[in-house]
N, C-alpha and C. Protein backbone atom coordinates (compact mmCIF):
# COMPACT_ATOMS: atom_id res chain seq x y z
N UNK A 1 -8.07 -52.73 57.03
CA UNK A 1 -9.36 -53.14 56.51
C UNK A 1 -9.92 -52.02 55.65
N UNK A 2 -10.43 -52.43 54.24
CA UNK A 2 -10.74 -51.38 53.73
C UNK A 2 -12.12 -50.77 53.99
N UNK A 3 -13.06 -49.76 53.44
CA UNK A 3 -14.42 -49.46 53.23
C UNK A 3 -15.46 -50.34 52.92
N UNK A 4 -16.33 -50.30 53.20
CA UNK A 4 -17.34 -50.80 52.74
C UNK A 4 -17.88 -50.24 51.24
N UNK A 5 -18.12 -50.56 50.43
CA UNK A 5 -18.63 -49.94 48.97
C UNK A 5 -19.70 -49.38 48.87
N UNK A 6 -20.06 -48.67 48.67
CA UNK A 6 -21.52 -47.52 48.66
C UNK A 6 -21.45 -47.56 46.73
N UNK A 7 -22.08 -48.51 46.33
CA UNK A 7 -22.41 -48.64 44.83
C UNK A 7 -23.36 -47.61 44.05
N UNK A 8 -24.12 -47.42 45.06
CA UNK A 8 -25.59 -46.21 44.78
C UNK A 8 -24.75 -45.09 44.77
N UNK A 9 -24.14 -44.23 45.41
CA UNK A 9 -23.56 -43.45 45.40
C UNK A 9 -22.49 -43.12 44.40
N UNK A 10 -21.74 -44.02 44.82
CA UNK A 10 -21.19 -43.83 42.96
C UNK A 10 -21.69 -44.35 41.79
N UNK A 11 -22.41 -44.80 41.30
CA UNK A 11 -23.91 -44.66 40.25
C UNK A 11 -23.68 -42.94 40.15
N UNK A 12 -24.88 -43.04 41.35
CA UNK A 12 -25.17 -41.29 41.37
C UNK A 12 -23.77 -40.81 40.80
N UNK A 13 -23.51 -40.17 41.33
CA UNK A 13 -21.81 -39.77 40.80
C UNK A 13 -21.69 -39.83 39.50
N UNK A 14 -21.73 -41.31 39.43
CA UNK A 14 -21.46 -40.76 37.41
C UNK A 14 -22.30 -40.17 36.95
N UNK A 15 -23.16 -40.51 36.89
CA UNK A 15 -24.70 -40.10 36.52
C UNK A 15 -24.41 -38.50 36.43
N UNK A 16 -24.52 -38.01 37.54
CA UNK A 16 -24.83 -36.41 38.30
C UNK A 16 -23.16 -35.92 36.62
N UNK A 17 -22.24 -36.72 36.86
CA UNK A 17 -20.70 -36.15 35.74
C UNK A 17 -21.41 -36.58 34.41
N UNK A 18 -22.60 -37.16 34.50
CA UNK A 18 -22.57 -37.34 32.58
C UNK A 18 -23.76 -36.15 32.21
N UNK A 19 -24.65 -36.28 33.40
CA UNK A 19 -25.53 -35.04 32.72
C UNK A 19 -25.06 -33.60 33.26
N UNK A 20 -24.07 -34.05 33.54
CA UNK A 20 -23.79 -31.67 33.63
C UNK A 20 -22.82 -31.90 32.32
N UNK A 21 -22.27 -32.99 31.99
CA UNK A 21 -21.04 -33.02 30.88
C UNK A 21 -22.47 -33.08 29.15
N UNK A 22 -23.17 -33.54 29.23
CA UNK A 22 -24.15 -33.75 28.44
C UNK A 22 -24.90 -32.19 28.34
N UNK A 23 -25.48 -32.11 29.56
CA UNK A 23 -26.00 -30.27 29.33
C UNK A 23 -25.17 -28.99 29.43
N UNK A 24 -23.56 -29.64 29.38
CA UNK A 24 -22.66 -28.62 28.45
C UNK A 24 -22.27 -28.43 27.13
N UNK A 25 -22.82 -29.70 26.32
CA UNK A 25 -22.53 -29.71 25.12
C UNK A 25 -23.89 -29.53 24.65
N UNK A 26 -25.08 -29.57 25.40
CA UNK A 26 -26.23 -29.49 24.74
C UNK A 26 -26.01 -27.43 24.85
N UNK A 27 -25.76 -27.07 25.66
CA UNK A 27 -25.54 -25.69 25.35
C UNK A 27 -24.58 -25.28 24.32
N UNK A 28 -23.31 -25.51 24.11
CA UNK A 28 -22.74 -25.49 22.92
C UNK A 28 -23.16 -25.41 21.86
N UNK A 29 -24.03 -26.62 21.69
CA UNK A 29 -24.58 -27.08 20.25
C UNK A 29 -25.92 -25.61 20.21
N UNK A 30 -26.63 -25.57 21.14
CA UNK A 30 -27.61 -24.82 20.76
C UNK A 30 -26.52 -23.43 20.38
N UNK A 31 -25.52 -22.60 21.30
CA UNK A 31 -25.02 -21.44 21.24
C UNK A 31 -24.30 -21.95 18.85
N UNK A 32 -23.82 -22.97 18.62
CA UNK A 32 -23.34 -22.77 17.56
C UNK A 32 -24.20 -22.34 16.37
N UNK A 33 -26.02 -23.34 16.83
CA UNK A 33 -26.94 -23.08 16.12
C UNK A 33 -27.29 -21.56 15.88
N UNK A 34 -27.53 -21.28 17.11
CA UNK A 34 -27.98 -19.63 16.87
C UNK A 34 -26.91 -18.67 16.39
N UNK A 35 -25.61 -18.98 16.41
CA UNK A 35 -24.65 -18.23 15.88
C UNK A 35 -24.78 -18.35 14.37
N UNK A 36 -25.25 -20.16 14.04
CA UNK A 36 -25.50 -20.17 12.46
C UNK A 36 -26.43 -19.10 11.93
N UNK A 37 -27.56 -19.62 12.48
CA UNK A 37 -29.22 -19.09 12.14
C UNK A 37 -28.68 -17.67 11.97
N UNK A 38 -27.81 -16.31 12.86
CA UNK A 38 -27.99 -15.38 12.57
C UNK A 38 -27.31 -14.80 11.34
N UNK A 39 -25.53 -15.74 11.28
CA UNK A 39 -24.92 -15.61 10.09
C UNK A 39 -26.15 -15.46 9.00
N UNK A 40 -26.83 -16.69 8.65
CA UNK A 40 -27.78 -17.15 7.42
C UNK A 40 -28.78 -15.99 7.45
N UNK A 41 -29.29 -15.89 8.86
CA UNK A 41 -30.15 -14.76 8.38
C UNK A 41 -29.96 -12.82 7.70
N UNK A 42 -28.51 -13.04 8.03
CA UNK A 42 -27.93 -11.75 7.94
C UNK A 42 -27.55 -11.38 6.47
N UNK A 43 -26.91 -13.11 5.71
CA UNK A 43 -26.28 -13.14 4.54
C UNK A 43 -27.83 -13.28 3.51
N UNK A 44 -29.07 -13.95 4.19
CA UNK A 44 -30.02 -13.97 3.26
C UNK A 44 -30.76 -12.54 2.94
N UNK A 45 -30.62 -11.31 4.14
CA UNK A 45 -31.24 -9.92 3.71
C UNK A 45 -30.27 -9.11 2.82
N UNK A 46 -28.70 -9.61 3.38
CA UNK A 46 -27.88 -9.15 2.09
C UNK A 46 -28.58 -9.39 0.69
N UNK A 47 -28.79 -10.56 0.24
CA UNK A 47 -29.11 -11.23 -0.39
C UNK A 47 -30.53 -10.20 -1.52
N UNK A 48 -31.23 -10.52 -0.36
CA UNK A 48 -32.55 -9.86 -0.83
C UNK A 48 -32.67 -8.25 -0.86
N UNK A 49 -31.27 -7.46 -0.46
CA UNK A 49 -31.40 -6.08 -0.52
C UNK A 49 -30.49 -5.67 -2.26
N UNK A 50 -29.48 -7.05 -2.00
CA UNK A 50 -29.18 -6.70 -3.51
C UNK A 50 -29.78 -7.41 -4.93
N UNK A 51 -30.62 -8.34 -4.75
CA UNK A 51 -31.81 -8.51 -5.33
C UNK A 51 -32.49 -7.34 -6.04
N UNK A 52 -32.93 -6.65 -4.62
CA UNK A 52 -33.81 -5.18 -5.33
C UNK A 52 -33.30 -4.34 -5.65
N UNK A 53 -32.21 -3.96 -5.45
CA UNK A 53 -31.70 -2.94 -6.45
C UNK A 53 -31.48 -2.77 -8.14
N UNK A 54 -31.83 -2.21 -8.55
CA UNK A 54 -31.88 -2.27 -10.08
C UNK A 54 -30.61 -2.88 -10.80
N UNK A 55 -30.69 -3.74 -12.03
CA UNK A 55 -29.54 -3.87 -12.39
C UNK A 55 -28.69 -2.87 -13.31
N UNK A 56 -27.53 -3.13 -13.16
CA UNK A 56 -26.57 -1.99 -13.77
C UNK A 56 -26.59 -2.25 -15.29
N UNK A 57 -26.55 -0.75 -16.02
CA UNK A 57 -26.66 -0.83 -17.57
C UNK A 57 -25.33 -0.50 -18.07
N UNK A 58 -24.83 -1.24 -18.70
CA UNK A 58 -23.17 -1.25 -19.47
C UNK A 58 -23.12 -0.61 -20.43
């Protein structure tokens, strides 16, 4: 004779596997953002340090 089915419980279950699988990619996504943001911010002071330097006379 088999088990009786506990439906709530496995609900829960998936549930509990989609949001730790969901707030692992929501960390991802934020860790790729801030990896962008600092690239951009790093390449935009490049940017603006060779901006100010005078230009070269040929």
């Amino acid at each position: 004779m088999g088990r009786k089915p506990n439906y709530s419980f496995e609900r829960m279950e998936r549930q509990k596997l989609k949001a730790s699988k969901k707030a692992s990619r929501l960390e991802a996504k934020k860790e790729r953002t801030e990896k962008r943001k600092a690239e951009n911010t790093e390449l935009s002071d490049k940017i603006e340090v060779d901006s100010q330097s005078p230009p070269e006379v040929l």
